[in-house]
N, C-alpha and C. Protein backbone atom coordinates (compact mmCIF):
# COMPACT_ATOMS: atom_id res chain seq x y z
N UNK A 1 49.92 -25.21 39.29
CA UNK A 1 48.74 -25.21 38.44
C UNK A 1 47.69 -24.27 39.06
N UNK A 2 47.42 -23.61 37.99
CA UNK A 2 46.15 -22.36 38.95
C UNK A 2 45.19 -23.39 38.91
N UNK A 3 43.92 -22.74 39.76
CA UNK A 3 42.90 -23.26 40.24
C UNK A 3 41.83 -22.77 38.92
N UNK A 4 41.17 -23.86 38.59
CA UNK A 4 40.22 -23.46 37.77
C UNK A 4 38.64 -22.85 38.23
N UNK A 5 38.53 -21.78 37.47
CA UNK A 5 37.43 -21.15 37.49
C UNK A 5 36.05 -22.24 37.91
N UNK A 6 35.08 -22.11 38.61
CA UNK A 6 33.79 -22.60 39.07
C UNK A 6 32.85 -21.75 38.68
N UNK A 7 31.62 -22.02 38.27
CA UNK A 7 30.37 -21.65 37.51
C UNK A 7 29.38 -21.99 37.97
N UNK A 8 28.19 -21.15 38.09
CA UNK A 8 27.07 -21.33 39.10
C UNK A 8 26.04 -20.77 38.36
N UNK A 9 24.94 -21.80 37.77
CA UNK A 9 23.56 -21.39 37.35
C UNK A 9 22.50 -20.76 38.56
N UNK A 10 21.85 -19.70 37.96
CA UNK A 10 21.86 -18.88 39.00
C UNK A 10 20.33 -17.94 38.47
N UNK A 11 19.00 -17.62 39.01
CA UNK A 11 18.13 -17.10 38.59
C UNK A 11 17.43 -15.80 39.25
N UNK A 12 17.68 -14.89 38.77
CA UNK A 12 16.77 -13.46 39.06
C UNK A 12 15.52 -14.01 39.51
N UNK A 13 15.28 -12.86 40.24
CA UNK A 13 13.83 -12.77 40.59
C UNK A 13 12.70 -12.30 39.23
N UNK A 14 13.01 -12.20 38.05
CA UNK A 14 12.13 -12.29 36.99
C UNK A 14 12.13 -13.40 35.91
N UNK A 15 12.76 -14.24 36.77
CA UNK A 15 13.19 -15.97 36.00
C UNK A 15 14.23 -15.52 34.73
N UNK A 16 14.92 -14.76 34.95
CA UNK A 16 16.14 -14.98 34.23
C UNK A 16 17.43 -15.60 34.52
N UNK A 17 18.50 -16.49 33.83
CA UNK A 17 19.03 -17.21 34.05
C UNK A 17 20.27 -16.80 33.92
N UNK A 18 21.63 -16.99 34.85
CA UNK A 18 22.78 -16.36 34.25
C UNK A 18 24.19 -17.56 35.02
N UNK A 19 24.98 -17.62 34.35
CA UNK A 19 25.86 -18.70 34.43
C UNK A 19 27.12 -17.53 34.97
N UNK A 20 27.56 -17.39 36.22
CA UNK A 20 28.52 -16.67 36.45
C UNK A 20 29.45 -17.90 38.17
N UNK A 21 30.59 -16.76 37.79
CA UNK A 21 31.22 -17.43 38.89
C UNK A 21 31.07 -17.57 40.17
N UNK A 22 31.08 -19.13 40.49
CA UNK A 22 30.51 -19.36 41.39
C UNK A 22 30.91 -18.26 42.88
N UNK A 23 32.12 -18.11 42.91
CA UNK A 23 31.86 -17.22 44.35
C UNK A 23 31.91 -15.94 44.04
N UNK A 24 30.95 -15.79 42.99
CA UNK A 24 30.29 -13.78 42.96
C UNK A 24 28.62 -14.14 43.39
N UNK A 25 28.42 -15.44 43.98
CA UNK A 25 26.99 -15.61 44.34
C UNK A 25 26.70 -14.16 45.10
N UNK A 26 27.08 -13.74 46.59
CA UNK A 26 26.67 -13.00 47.22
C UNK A 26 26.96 -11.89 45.88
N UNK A 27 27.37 -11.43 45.79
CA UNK A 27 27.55 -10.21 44.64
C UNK A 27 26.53 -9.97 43.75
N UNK A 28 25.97 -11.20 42.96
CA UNK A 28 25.09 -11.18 42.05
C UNK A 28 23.81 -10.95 43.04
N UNK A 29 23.40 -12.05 44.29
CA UNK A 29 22.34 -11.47 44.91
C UNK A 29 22.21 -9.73 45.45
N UNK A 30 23.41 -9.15 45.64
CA UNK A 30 23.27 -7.76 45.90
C UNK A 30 22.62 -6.59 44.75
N UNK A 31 23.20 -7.50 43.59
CA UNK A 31 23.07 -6.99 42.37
C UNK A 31 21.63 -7.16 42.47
N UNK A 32 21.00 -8.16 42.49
CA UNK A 32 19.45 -8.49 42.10
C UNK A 32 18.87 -7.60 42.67
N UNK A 33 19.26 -7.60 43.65
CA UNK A 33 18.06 -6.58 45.09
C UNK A 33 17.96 -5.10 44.56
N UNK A 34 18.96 -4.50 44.04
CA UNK A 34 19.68 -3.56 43.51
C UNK A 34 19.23 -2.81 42.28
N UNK A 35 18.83 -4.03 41.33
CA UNK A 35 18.20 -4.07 40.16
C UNK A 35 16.78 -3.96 40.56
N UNK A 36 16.40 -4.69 41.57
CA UNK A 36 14.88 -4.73 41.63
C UNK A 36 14.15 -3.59 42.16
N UNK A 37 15.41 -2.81 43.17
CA UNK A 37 14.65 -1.36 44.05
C UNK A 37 14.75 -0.71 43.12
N UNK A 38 15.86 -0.66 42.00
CA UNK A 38 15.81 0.42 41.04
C UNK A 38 17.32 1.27 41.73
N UNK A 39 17.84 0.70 42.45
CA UNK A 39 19.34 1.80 43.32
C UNK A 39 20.50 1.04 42.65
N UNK A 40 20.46 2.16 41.04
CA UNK A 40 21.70 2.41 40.42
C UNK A 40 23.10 2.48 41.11
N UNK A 41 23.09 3.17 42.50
CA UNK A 41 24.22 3.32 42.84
C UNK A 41 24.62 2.23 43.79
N UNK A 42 23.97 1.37 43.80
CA UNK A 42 24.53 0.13 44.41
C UNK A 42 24.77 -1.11 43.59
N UNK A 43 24.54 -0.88 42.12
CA UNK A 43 24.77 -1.90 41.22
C UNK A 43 26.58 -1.87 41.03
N UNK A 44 27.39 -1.14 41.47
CA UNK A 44 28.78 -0.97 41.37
C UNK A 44 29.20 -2.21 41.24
N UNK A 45 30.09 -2.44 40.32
CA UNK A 45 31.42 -3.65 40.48
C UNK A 45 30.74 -4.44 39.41
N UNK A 46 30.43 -5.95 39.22
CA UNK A 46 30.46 -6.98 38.63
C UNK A 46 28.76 -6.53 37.69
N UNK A 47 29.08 -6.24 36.37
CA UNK A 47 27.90 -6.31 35.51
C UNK A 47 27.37 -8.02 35.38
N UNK A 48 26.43 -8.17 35.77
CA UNK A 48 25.80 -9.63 35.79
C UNK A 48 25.05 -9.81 34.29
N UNK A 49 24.46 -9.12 34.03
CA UNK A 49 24.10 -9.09 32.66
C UNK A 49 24.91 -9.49 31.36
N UNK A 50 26.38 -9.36 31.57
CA UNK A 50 27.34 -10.16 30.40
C UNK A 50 26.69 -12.11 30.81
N UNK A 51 26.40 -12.09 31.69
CA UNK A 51 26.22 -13.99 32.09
C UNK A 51 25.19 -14.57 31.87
N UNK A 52 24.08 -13.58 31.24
CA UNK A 52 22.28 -14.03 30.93
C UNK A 52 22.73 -14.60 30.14
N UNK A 53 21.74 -15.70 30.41
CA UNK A 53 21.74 -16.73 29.43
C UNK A 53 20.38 -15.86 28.75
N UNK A 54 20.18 -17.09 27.00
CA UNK A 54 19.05 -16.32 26.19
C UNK A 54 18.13 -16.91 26.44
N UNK A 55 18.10 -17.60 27.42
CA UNK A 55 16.59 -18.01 27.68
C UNK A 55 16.83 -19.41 28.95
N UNK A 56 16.51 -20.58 29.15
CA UNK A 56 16.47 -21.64 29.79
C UNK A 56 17.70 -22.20 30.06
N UNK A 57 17.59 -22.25 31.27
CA UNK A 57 19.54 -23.48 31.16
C UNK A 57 18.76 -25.08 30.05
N UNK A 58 17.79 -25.10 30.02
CA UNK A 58 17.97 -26.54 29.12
C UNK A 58 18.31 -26.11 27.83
N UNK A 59 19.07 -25.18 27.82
CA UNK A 59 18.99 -24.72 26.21
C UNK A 59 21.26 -25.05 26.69
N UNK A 60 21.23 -25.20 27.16
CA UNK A 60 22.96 -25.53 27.85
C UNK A 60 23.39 -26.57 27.46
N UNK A 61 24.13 -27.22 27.10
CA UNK A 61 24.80 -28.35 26.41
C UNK A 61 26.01 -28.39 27.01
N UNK A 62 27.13 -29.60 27.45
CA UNK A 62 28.15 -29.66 28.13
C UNK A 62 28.88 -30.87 27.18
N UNK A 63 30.00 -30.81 26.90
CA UNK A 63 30.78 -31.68 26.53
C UNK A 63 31.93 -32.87 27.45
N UNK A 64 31.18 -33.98 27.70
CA UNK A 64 31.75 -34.99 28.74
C UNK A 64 31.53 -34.63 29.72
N UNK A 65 30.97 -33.98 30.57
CA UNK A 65 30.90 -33.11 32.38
C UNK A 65 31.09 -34.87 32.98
N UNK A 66 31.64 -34.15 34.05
CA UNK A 66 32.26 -35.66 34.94
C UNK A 66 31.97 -34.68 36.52
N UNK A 67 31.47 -35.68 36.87
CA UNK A 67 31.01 -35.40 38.77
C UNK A 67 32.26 -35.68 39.60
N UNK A 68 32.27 -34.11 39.84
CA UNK A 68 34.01 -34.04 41.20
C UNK A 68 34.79 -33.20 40.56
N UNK A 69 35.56 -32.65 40.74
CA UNK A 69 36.13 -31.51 40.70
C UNK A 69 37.12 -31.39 39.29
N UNK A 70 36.65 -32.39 38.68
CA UNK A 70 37.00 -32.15 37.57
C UNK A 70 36.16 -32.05 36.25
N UNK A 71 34.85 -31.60 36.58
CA UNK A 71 33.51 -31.25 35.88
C UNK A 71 32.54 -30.41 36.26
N UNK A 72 31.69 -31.17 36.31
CA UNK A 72 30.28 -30.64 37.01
C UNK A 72 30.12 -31.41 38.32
N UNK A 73 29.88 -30.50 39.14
CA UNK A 73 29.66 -31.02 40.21
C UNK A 73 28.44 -30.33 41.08
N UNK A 74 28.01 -31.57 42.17
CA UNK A 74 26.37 -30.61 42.44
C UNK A 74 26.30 -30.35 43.97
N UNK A 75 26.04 -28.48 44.29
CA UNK A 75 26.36 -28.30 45.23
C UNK A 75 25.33 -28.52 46.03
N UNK A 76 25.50 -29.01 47.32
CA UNK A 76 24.34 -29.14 48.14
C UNK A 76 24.64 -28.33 49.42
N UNK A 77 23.49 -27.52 49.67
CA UNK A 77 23.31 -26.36 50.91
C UNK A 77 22.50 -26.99 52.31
């Protein structure tokens, strides 16, 4: 059985919101920094912009989410 995909709400530094996979975290933060100096040539690889959400994660809706690895689950750092 493959391993299922993980998803990570996730916010720009201009409060935008984007739902991408969870271990492109470091990726997307490179991206941000990237986006924010304005250095096109380091935005290479993963377009983050397909994952904006249109506005608020409370605008997100989930069908049954269950806590543990077979739902939603909440990561703590």
């Amino acid at each position: 059985m493959a391993k299922e995909l993980r998803w990570r709400l996730v916010e720009d530094e201009d409060g935008h919101w984007y739902v991408i996979p969870a271990d492109k975290e470091r990726d997307f933060d490179f991206w941000v920094e990237a986006t924010q100096t304005e250095q096109e040539d380091k935005r290479l690889g993963t377009d983050f912009e397909q994952y904006r959400l249109p506005g608020s994660p409370s605008n997100i809706t989930f069908v049954d989410p269950k806590d543990g690895s077979d739902g939603v689950s909440i990561c703590q750092q």
